[in-house]
C-alpha atoms as a PDB file:
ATOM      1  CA  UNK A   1       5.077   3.561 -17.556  1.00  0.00           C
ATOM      2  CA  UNK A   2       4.305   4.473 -14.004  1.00  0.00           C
ATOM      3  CA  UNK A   3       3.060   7.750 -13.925  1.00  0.00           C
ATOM      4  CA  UNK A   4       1.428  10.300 -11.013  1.00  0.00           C
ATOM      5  CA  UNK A   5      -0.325  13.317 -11.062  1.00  0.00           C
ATOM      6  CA  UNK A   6       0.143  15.745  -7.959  1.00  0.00           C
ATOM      7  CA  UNK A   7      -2.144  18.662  -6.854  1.00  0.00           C
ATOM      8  CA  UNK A   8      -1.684  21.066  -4.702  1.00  0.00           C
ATOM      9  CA  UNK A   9      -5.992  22.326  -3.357  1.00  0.00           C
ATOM     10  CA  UNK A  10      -6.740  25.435  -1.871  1.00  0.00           C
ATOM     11  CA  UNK A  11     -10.504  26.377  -1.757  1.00  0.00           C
ATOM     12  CA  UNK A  12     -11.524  23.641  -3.714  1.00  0.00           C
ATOM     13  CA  UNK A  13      -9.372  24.815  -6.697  1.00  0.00           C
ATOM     14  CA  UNK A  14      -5.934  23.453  -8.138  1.00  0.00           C
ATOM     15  CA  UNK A  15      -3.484  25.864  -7.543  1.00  0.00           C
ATOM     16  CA  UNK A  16      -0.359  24.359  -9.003  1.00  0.00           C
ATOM     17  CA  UNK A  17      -0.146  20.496 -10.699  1.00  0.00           C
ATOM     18  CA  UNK A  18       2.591  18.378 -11.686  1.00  0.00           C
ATOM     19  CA  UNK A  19       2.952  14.709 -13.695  1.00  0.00           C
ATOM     20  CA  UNK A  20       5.744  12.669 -12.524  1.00  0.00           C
ATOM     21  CA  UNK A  21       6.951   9.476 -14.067  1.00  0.00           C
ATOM     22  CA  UNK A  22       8.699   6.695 -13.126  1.00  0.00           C
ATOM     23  CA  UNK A  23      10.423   3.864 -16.062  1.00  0.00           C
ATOM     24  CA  UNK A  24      12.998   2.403 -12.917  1.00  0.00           C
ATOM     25  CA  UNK A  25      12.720  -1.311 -12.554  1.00  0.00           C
ATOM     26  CA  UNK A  26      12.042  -1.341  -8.513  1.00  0.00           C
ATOM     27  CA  UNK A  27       8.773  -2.506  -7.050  1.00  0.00           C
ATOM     28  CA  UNK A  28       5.375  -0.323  -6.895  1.00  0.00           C
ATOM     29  CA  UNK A  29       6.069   0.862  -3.304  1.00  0.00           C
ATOM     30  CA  UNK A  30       9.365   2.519  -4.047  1.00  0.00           C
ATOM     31  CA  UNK A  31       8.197   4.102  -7.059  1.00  0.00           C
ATOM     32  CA  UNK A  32       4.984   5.772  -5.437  1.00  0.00           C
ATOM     33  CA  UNK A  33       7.827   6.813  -2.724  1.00  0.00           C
ATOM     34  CA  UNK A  34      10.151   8.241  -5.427  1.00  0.00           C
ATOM     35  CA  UNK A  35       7.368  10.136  -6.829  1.00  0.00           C
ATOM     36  CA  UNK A  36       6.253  11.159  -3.739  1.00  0.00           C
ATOM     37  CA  UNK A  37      10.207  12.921  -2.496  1.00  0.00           C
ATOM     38  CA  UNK A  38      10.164  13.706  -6.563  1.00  0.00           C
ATOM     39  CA  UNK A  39       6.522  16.099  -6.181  1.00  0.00           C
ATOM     40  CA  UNK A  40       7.624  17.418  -2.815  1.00  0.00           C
ATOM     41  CA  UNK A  41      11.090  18.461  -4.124  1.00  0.00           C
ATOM     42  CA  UNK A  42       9.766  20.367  -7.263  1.00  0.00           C
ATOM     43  CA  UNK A  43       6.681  21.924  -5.074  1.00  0.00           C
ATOM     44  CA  UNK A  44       9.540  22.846  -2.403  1.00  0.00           C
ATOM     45  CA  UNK A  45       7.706  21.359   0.200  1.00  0.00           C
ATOM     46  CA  UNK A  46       8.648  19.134   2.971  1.00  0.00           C
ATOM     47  CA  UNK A  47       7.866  15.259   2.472  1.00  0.00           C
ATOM     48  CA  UNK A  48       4.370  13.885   4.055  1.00  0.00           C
ATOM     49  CA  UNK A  49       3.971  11.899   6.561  1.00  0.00           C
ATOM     50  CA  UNK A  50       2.736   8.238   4.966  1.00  0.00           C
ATOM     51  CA  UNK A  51       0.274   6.789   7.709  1.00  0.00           C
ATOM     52  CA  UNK A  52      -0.906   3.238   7.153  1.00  0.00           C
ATOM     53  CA  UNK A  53      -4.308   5.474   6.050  1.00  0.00           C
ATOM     54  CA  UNK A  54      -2.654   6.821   3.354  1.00  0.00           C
ATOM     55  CA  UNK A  55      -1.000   3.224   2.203  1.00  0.00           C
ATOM     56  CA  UNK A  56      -4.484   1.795   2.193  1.00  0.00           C
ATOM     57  CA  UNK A  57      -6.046   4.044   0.346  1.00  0.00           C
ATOM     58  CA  UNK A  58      -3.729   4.120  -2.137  1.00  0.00           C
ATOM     59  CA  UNK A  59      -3.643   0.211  -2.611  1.00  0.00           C
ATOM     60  CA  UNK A  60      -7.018  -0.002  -2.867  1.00  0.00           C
ATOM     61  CA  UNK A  61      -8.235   3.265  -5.348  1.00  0.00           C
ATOM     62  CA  UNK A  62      -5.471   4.847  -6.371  1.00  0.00           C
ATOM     63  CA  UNK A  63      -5.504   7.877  -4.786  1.00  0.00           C
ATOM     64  CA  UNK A  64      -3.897   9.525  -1.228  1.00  0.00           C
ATOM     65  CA  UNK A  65      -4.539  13.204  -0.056  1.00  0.00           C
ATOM     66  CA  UNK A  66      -2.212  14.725   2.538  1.00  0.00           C
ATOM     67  CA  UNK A  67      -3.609  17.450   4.815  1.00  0.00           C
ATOM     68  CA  UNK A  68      -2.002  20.246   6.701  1.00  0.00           C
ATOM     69  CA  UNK A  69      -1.317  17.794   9.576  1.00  0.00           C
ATOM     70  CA  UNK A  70       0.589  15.836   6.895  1.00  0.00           C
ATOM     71  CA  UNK A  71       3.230  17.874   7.071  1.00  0.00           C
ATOM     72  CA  UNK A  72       5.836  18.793  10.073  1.00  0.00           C
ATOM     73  CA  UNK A  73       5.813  22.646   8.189  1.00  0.00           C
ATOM     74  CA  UNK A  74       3.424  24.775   7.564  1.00  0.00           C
ATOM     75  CA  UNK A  75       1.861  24.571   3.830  1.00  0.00           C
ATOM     76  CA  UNK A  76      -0.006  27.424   1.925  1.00  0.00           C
ATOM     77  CA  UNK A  77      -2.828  25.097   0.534  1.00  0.00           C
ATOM     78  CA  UNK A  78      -5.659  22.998   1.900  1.00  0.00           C
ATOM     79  CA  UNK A  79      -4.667  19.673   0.712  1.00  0.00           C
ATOM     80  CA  UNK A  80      -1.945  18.017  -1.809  1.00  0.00           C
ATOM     81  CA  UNK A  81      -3.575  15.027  -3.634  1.00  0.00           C
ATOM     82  CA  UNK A  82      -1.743  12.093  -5.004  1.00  0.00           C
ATOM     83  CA  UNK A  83      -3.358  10.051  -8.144  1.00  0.00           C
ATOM     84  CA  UNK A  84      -2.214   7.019  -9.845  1.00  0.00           C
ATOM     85  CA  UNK A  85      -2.595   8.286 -14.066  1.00  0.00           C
ATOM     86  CA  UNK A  86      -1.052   5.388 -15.133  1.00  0.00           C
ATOM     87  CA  UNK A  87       1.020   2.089 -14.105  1.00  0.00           C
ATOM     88  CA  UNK A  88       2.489  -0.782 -15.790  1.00  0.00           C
ATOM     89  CA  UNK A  89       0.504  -3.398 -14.529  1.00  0.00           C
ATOM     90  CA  UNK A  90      -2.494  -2.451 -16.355  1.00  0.00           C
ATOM     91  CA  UNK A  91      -1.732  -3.006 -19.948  1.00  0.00           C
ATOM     92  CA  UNK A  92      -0.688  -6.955 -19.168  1.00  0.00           C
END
């Protein structure tokens, strides 16, 4: 099971929080994309930007954050983080 954990920041405290899974048989990339549109729709908020930044980081630990400048509207928090929980790749 592929499965994320969004959180929206503000003042160094989570504000709101949401797990989103994945079982579709498509590659990694399209899945952290379809979670991605998936967090943003049920937040209401406009999708990210993804910046080769983001891609990295998230290849390498697991983990993105998106920042005001993120987004082309304006957001009421200080940061929306984006955590792997969970993928199937690490039970094999």
């Amino acid at each position: 099971m592929y499965r994320i954990w969004v959180k929206k920041i503000k003042n160094n405290k989570i504000i709101a929080s949401i797990n989103i899974k994945n079982n579709e048989n498509i590659d990694l990339t399209e899945k952290r994309n379809k979670c991605l549109a998936e967090a943003c729709q049920k937040f209401d908020l406009s999708v990210p930007i993804l910046l080769k930044k983001h891609e990295e980081d998230f290849s390498q630990f697991k983990y993105m954050v998106f920042y005001p400048d993120d987004f082309i509207d304006e957001i009421d928090f200080d940061k929306l983080e984006f955590e792997l929980i969970d993928d199937e790749t690490s039970k094999k």
